[in-house]
Each structure stands twice: as structure tokens, then as C-alpha cells.
C-alpha atoms as a PDB file:
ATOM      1  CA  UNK A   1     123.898  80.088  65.288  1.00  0.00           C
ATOM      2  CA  UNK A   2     120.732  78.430  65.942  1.00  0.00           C
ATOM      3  CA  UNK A   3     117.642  81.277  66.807  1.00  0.00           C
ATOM      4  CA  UNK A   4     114.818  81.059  69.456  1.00  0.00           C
ATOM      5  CA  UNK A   5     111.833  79.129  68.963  1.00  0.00           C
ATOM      6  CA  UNK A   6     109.135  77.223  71.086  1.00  0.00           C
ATOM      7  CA  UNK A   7     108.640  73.437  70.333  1.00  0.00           C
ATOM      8  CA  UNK A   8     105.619  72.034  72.477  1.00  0.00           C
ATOM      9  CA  UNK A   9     104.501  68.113  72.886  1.00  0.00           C
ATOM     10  CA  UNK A  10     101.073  67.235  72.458  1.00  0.00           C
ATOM     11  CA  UNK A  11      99.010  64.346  74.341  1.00  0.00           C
ATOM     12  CA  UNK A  12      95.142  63.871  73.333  1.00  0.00           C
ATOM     13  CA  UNK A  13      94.927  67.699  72.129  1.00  0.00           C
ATOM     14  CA  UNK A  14      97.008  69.053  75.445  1.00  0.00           C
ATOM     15  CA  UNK A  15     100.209  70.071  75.994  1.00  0.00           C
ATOM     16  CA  UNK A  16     102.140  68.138  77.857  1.00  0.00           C
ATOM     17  CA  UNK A  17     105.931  69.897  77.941  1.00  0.00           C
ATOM     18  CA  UNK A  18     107.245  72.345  75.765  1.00  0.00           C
ATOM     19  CA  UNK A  19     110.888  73.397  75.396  1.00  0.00           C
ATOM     20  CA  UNK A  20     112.005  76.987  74.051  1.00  0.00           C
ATOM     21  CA  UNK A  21     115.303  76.700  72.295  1.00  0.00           C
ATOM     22  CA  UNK A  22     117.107  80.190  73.308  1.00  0.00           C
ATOM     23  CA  UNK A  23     120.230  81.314  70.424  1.00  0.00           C
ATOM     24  CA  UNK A  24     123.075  78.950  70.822  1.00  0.00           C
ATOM     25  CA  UNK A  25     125.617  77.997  68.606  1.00  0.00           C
ATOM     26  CA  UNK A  26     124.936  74.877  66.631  1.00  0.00           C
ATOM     27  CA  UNK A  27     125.544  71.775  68.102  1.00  0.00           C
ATOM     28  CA  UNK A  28     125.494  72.857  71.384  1.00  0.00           C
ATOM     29  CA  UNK A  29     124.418  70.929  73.810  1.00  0.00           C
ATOM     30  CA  UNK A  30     123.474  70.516  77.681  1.00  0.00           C
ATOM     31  CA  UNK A  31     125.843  70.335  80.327  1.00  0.00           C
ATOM     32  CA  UNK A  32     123.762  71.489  83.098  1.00  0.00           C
ATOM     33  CA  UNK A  33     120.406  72.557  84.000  1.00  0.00           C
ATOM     34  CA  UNK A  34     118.498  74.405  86.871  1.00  0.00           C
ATOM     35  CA  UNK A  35     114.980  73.659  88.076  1.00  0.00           C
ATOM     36  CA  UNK A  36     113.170  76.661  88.773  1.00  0.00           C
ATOM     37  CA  UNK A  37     109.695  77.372  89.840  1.00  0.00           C
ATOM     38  CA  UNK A  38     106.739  77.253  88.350  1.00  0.00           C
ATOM     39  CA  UNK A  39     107.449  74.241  86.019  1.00  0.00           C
ATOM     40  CA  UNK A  40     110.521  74.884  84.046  1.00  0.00           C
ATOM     41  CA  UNK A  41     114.120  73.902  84.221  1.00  0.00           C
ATOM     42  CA  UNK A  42     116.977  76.124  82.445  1.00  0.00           C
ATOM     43  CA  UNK A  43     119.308  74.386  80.460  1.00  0.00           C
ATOM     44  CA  UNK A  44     123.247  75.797  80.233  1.00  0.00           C
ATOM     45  CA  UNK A  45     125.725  74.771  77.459  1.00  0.00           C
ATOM     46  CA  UNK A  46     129.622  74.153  78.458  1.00  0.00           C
ATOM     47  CA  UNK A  47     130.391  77.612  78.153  1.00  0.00           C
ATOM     48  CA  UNK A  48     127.168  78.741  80.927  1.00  0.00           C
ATOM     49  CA  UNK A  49     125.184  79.930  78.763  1.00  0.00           C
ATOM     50  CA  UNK A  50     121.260  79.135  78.940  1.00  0.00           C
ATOM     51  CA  UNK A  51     120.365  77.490  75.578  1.00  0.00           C
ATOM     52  CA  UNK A  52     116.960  76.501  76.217  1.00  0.00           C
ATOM     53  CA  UNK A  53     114.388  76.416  78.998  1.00  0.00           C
ATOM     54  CA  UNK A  54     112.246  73.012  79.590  1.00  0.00           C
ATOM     55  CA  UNK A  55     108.490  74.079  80.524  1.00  0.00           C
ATOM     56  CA  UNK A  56     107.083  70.983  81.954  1.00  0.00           C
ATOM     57  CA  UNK A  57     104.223  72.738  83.528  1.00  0.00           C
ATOM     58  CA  UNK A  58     102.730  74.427  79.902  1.00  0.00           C
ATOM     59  CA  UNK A  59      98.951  74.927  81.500  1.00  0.00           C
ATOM     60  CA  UNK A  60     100.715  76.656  84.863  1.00  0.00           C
ATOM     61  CA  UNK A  61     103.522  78.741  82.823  1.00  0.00           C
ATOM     62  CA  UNK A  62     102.456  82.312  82.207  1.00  0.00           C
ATOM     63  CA  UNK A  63     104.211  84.756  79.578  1.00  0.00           C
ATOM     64  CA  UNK A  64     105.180  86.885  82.762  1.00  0.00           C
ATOM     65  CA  UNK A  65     106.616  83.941  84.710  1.00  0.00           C
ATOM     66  CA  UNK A  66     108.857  82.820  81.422  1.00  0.00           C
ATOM     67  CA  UNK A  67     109.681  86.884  80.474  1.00  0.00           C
ATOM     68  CA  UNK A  68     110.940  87.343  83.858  1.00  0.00           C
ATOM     69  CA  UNK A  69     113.018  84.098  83.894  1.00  0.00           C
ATOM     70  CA  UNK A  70     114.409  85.460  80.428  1.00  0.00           C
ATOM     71  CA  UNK A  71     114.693  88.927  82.390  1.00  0.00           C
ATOM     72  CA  UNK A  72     117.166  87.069  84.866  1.00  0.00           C
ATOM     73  CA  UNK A  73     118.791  85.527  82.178  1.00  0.00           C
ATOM     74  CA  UNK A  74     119.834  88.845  80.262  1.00  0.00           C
ATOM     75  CA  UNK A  75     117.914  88.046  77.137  1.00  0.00           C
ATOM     76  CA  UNK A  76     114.909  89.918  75.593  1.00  0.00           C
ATOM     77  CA  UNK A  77     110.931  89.324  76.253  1.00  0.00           C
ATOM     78  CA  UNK A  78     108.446  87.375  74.381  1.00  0.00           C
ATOM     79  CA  UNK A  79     105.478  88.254  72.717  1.00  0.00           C
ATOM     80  CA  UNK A  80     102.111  86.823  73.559  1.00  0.00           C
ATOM     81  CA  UNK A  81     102.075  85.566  69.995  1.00  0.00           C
ATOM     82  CA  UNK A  82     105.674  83.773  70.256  1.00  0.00           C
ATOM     83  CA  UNK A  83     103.381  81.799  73.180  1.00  0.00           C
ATOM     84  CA  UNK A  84     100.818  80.916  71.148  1.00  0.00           C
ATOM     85  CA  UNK A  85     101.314  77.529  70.057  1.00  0.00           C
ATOM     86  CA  UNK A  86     101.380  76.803  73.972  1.00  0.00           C
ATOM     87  CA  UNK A  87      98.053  78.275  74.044  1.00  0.00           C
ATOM     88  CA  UNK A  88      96.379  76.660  71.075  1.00  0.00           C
ATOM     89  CA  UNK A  89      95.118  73.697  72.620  1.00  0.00           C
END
């Protein structure tokens, strides 16, 4: 099993995407995604469960829009600080 954590892509000091890998079992990989407003696309392994959420908007994404898309989801908030490498730049 494979835990959360947030990977984000830099360009010239600014992000540019970011993708938070959600708990999944290892290996797992996409077999279908959602777009969902603002700027982020859920993706769903074979079995329908989210394992990660794309964030191609990091400068519009705020810690309340991704907690509540978590909310929907069923799995627990983040923490300001679990943001922060989305923030550094």
C-alpha cells in the first residue's frame, strides 16, 4: 500500500501541475479519471477507487477547494503544511 503524498512540477521557479497520490495499492494504476472544477481531474483505479487527483491549476487550487473534493471522496483533510510545497514558489 502506497500512502498520500503531493508531487508538484516546476517551470522557471513556478508550479506548473502537481499531482497528489491518494493510498492505493501498489501498482495500481488509472483506468479512469474525472475533470472537475477548479483545475483538477480525479483519477480512479479498476476497482473505482480515486488514487490520485491531477491539479493542473496549482496557483488557482485552494486547500478548501482540494479538502472538499477529498470530502466528496470519503477520505480525510489536508493540512496547510501537506500544501506547502505547492506554495513554496
Amino acid at each position: 500500500m502506497k500512502d498520500l503524498y503531493l508531487e508538484v512540477t516546476f517551470r522557471r521557479g513556478r508550479p506548473i501541475a502537481a499531482y497528489l497520490y491518494l493510498p492505493r495499492r501498489t501498482g495500481e494504476k488509472s483506468s479512469r479519471t474525472l475533470k472537475i472544477e477548479p483545475g483538477m481531474v480525479i483519477d480512479f483505479g479498476p476497482s473505482g477507487n480515486p488514487i490520485g487527483i491531477e491539479i493542473t491549476a496549482p496557483t488557482k487550487v485552494t486547500l478548501v477547494d482540494l479538502n472538499g473534493v477529498l470530502s466528496k471522496l470519503g477520505l480525510s483533510p489536508l493540512k496547510e503544511s501537506e500544501l506547502a510545497p505547492l506554495r513554496a514558489a
